[in-house]
C-alpha atoms as a PDB file:
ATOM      1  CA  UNK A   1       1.211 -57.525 -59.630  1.00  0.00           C
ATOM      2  CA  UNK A   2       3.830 -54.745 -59.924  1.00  0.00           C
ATOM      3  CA  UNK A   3       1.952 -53.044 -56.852  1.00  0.00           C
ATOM      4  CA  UNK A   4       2.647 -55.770 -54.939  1.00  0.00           C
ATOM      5  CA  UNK A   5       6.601 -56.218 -55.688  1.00  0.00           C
ATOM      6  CA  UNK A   6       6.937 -52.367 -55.322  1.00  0.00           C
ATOM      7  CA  UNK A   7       3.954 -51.612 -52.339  1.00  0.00           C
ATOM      8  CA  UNK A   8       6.000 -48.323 -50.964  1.00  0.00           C
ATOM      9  CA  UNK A   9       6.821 -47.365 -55.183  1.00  0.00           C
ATOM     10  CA  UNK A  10       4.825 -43.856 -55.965  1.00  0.00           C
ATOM     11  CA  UNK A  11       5.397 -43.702 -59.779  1.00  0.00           C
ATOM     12  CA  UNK A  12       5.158 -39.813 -60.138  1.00  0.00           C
ATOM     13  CA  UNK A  13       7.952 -39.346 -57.787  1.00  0.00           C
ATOM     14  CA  UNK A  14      10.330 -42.007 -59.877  1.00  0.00           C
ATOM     15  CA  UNK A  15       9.083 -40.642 -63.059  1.00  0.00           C
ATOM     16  CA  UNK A  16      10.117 -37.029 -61.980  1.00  0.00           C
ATOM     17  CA  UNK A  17      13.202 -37.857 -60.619  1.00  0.00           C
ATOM     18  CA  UNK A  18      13.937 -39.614 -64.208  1.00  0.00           C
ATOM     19  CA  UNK A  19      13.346 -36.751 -65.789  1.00  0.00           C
ATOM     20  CA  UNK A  20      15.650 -34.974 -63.325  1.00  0.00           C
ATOM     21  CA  UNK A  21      18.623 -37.541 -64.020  1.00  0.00           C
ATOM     22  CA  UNK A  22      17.881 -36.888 -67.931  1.00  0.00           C
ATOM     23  CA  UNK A  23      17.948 -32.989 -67.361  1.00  0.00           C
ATOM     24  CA  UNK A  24      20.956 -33.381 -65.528  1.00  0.00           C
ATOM     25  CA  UNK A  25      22.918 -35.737 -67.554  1.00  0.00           C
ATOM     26  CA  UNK A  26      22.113 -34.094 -71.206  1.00  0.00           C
ATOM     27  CA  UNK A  27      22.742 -30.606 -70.115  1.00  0.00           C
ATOM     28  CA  UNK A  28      26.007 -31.546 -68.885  1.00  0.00           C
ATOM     29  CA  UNK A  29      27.041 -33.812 -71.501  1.00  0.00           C
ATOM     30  CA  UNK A  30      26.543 -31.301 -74.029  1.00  0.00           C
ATOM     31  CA  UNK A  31      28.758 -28.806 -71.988  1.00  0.00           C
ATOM     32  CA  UNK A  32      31.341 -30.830 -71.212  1.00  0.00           C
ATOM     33  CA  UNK A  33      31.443 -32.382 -75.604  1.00  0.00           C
ATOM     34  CA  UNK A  34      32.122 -28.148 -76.110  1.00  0.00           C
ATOM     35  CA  UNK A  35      34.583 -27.338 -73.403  1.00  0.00           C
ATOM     36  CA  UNK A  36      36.469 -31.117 -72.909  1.00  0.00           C
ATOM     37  CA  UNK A  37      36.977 -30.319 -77.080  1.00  0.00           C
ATOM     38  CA  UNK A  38      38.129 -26.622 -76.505  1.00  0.00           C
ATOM     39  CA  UNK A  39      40.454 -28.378 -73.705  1.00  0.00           C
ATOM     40  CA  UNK A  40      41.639 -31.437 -75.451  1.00  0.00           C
ATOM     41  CA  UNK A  41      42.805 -29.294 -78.303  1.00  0.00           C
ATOM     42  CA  UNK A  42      44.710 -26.545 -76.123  1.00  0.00           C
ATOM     43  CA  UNK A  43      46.710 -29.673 -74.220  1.00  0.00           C
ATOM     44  CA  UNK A  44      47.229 -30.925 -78.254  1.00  0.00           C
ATOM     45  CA  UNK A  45      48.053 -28.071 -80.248  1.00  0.00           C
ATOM     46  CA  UNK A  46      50.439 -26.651 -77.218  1.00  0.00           C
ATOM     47  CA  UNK A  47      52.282 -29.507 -76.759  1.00  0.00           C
ATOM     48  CA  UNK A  48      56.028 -30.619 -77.903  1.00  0.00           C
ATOM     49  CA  UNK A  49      56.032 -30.635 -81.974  1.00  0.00           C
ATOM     50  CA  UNK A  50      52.198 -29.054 -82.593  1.00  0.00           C
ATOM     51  CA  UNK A  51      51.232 -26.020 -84.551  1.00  0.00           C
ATOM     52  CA  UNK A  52      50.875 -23.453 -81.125  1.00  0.00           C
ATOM     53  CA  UNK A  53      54.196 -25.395 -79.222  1.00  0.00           C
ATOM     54  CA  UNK A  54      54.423 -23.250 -75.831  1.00  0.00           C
ATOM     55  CA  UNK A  55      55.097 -25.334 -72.368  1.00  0.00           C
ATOM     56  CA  UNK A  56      53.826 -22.696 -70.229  1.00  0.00           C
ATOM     57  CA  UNK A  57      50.040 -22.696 -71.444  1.00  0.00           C
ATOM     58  CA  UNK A  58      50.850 -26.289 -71.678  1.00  0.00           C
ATOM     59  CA  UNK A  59      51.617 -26.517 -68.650  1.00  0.00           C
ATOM     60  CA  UNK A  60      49.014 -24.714 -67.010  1.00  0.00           C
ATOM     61  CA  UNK A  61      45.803 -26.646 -69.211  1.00  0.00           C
ATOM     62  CA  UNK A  62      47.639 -29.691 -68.147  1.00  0.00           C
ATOM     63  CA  UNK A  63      47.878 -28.953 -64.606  1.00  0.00           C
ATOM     64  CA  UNK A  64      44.277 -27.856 -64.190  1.00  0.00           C
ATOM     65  CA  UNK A  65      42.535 -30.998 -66.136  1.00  0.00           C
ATOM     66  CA  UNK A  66      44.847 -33.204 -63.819  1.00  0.00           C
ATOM     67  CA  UNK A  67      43.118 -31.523 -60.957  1.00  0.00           C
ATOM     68  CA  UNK A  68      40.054 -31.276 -61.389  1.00  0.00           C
ATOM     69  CA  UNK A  69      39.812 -35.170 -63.095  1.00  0.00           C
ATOM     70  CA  UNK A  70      41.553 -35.977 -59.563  1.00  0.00           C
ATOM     71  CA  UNK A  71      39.341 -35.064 -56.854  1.00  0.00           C
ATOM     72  CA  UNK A  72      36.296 -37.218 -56.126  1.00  0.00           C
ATOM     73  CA  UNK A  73      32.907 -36.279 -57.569  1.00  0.00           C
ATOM     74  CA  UNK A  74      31.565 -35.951 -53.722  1.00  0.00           C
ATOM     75  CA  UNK A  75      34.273 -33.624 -52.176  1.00  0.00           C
ATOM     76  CA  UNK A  76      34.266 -31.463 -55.697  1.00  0.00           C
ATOM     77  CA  UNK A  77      30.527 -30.782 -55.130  1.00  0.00           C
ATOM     78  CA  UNK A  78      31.284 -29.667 -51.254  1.00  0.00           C
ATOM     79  CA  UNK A  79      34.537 -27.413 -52.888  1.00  0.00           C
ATOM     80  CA  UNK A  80      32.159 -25.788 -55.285  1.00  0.00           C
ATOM     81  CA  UNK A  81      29.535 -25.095 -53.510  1.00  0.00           C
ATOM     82  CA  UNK A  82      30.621 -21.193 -53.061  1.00  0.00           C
ATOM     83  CA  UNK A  83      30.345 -20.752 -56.747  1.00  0.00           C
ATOM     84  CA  UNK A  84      27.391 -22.705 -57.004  1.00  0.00           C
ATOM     85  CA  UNK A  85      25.597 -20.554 -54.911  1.00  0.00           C
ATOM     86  CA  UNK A  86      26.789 -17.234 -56.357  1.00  0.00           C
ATOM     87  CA  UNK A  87      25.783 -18.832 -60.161  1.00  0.00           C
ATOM     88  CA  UNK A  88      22.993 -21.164 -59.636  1.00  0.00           C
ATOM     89  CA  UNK A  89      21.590 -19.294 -56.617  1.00  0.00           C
ATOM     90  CA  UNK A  90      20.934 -22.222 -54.426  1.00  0.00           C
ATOM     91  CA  UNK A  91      22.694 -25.823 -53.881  1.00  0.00           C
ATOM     92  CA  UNK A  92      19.200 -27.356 -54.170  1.00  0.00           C
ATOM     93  CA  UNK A  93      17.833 -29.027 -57.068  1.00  0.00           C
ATOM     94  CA  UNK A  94      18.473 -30.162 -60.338  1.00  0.00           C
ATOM     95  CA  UNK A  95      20.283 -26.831 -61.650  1.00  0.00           C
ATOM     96  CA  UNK A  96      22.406 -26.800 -58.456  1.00  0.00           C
ATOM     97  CA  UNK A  97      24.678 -30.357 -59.860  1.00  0.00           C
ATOM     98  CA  UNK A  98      25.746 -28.836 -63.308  1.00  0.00           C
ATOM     99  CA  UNK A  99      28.275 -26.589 -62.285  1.00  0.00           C
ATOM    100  CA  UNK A 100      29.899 -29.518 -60.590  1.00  0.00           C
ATOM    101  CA  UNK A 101      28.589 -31.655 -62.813  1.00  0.00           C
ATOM    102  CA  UNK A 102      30.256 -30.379 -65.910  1.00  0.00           C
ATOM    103  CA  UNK A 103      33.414 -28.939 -64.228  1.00  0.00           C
ATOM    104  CA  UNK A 104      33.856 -32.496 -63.549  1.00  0.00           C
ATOM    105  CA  UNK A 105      33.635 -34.237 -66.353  1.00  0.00           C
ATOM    106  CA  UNK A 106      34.882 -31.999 -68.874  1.00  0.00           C
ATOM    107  CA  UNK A 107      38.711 -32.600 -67.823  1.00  0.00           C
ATOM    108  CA  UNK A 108      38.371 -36.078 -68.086  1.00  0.00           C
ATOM    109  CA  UNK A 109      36.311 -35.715 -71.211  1.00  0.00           C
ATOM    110  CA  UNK A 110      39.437 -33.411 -72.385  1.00  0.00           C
ATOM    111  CA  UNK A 111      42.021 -36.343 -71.758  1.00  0.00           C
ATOM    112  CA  UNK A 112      40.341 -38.195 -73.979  1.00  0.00           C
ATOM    113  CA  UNK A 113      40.119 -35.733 -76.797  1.00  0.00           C
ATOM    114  CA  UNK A 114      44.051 -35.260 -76.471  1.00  0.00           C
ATOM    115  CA  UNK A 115      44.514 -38.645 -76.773  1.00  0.00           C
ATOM    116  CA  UNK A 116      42.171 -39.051 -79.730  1.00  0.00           C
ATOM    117  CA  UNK A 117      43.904 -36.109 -81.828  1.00  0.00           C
ATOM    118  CA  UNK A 118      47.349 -38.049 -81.319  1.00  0.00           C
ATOM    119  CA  UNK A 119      46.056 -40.716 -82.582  1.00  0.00           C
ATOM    120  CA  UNK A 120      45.743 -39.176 -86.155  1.00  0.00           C
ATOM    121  CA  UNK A 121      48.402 -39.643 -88.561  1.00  0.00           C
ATOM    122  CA  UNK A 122      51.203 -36.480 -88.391  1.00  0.00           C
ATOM    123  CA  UNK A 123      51.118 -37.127 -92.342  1.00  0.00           C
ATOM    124  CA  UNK A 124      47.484 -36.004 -92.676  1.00  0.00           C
ATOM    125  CA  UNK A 125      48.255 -32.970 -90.835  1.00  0.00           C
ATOM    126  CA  UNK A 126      51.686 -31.952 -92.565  1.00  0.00           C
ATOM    127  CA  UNK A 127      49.808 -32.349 -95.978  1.00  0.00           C
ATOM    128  CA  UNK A 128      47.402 -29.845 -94.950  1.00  0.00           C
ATOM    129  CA  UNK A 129      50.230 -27.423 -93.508  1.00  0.00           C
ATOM    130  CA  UNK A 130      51.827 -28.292 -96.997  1.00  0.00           C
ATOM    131  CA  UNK A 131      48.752 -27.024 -98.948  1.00  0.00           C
ATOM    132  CA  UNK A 132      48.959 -23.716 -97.006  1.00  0.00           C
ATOM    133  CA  UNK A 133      45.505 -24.686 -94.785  1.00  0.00           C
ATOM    134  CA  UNK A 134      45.297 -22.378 -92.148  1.00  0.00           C
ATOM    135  CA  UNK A 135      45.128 -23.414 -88.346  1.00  0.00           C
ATOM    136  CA  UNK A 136      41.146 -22.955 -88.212  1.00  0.00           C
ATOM    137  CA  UNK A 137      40.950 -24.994 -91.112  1.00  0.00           C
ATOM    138  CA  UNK A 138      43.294 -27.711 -89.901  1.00  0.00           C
ATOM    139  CA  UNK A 139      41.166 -27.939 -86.452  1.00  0.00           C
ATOM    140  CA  UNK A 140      37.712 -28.493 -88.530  1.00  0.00           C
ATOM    141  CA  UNK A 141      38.833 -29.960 -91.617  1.00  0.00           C
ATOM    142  CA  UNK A 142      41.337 -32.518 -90.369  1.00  0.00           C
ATOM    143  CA  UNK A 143      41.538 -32.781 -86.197  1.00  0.00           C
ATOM    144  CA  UNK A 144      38.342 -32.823 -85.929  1.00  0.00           C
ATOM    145  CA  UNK A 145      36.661 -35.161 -88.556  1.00  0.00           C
ATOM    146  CA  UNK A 146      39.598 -37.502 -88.248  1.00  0.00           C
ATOM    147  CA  UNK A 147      39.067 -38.041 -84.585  1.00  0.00           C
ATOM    148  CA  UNK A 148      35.274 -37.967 -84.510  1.00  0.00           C
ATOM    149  CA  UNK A 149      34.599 -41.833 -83.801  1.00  0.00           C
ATOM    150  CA  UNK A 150      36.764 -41.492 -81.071  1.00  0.00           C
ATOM    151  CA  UNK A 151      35.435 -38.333 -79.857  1.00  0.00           C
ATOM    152  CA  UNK A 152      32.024 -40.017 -80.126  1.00  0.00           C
ATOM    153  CA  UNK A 153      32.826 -43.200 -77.997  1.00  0.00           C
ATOM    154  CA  UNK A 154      34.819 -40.868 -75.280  1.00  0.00           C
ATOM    155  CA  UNK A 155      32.018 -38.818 -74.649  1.00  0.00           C
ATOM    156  CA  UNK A 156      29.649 -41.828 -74.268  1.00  0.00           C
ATOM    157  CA  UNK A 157      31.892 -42.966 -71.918  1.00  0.00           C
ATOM    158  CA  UNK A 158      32.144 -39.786 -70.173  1.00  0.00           C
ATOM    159  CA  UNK A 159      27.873 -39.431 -70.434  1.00  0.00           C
ATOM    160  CA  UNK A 160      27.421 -42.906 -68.576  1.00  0.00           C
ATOM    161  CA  UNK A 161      30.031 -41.476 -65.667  1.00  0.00           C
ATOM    162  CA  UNK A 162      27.928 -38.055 -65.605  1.00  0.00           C
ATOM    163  CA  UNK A 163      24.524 -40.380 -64.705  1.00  0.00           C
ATOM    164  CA  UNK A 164      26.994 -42.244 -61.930  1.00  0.00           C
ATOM    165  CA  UNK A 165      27.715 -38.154 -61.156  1.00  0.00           C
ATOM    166  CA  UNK A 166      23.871 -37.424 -60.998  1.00  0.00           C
ATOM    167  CA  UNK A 167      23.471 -40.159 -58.400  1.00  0.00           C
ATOM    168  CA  UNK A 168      26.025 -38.528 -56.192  1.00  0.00           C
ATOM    169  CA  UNK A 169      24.767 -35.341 -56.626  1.00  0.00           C
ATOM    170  CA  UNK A 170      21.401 -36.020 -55.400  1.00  0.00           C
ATOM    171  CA  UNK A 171      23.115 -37.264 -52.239  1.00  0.00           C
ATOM    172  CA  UNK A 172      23.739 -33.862 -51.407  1.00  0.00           C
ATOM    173  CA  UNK A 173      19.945 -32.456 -52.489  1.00  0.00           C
ATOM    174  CA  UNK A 174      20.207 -31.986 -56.367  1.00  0.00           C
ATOM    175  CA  UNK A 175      17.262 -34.320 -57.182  1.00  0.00           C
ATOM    176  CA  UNK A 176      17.244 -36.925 -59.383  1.00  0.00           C
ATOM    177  CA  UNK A 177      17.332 -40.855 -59.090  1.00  0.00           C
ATOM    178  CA  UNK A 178      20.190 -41.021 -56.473  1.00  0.00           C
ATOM    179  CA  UNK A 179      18.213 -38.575 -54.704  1.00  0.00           C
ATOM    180  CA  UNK A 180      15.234 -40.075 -54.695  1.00  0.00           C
ATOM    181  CA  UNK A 181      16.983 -43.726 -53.773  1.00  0.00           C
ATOM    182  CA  UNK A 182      18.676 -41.849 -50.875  1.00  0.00           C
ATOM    183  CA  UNK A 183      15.441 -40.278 -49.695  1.00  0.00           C
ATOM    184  CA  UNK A 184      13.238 -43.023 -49.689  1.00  0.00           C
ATOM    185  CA  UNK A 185      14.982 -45.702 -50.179  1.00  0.00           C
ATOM    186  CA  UNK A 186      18.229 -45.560 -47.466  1.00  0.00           C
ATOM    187  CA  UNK A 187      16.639 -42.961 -44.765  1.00  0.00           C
ATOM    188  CA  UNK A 188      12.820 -44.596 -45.003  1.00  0.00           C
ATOM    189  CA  UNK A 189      14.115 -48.306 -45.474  1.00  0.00           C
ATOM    190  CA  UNK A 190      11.844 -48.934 -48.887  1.00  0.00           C
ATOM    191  CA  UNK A 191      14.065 -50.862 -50.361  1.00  0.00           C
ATOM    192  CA  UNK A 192      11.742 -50.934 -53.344  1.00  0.00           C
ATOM    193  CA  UNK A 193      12.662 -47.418 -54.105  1.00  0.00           C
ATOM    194  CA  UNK A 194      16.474 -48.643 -54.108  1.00  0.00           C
ATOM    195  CA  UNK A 195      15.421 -51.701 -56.517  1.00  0.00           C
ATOM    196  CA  UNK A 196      13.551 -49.335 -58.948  1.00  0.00           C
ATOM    197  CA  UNK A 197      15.775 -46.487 -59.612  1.00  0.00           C
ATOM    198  CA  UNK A 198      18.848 -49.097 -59.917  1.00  0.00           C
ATOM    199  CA  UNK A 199      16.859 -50.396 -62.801  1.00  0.00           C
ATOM    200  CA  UNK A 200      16.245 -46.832 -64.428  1.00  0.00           C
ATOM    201  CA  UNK A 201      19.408 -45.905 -64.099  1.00  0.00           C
ATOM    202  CA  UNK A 202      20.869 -48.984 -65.856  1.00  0.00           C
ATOM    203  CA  UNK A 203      18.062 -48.286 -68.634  1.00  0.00           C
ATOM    204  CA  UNK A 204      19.689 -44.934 -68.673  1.00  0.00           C
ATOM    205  CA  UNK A 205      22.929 -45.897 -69.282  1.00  0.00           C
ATOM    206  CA  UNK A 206      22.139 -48.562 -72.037  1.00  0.00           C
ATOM    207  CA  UNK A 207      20.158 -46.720 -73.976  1.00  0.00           C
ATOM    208  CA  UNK A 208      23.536 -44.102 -74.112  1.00  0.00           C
ATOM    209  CA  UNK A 209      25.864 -46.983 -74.672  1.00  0.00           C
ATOM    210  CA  UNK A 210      23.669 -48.090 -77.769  1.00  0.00           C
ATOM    211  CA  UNK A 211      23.243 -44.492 -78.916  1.00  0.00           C
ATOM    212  CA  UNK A 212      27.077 -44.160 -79.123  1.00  0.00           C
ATOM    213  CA  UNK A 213      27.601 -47.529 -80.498  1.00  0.00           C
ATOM    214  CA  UNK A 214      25.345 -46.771 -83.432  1.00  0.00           C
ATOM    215  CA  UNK A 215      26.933 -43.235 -83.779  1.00  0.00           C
ATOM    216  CA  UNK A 216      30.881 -44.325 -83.905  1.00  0.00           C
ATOM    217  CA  UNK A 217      29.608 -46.977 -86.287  1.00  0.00           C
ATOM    218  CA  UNK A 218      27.784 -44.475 -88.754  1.00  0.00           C
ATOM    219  CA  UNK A 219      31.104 -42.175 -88.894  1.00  0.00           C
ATOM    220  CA  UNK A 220      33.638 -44.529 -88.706  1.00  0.00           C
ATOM    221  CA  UNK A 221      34.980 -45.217 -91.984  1.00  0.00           C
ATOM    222  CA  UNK A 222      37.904 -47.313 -91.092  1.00  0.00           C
END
């Protein structure tokens, strides 16, 4: 029956290329959580009224996140693909996408953060600068366990983008899915291909939207 609905499918290829998106995605989700969080807390902690107040590294975070979170996925892969080369080694395959990949979505990742740790009551924080915490302590004591749902949901929200990201990327030869749709499915007209990695990558992204749903809901106390 399925052989019939998907006659051009060859299941080791999709299978692969899954694993490919999966590679892809985790790897840069996981890199983009540690440096959209080292980000997110520069453009907080610098800004007007916070504990390390200074517009000009302010000013400079600010400007680079806005950047990078404005160019399109597409034309950032074609920008980077200097430093690709000279870190990756090649612009093919699956290790080829993460430098893009994460440089991507860690400044919109880091928007989010900011706008998580403002969302945590000034009294919380002025208690622990009463109580003589120091700065280190305030980051991983307060800002960061106080904002952790929301830093939870961002990121799942940022991890269903990076699998859109993936798709993209294999446009331009860094396997995966969209690679594999592209391949055979656009350039060799088996639409079947198309049909089939549509439907992994919206099992993809479901099963991250339910992991983070169950996640913010185990840490949330509110």
């Amino acid at each position: 029956m399925m052989q019939e609905l998907l006659p051009n499918v060859k299941w080791n290829k999709v299978w692969e290329a899954t694993v490919e998106t999966i590679y892809m995605t985790s790897i840069s989700v996981v890199a983009t959580f540690v440096l959209g969080i080292i980000l997110g807390l520069l453009l907080f902690l610098t800004s007007k009224g916070n504990i390390y107040e200074n517009k000009i590294i302010h000013a400079i975070v600010a400007a680079t996140v806005n950047i990078f979170r404005s160019i399109p996925f597409i034309i950032l892969i074609i920008l980077l693909i200097p430093f690709t080369k000279v870190i990756v080694g090649s612009m093919i395959g699956e290790n080829a996408a993460l430098p893009a990949l994460i440089i991507g979505a860690a400044p919109f990742y880091a928007r989010m953060v900011e706008i998580a740790l403002r969302e945590i009551d000034k009294g919380v924080i002025e208690a622990a600068k009463a109580m003589g915490a120091k700065t280190s302590t305030i980051i991983w004591k307060v800002l960061l366990p106080e904002s952790m749902p929301a830093l939870v949901s961002g990121i799942t929200v940022t991890a269903i983008a990076l699998v859109g990201y993936t798709a993209m990327a294999g446009f331009v030869g860094a396997g995966g899915l969209g690679n594999l749709a592209f391949l055979e499915g656009y350039q060799r007209f088996q639409y079947d291909y198309t049909f089939i990695t549509t439907i992994f990558i919206l099992i993809i992204v479901f099963l991250i939207q339910f992991a983070g749903d169950y996640v913010t809901s185990k840490i949330d106390k509110r």
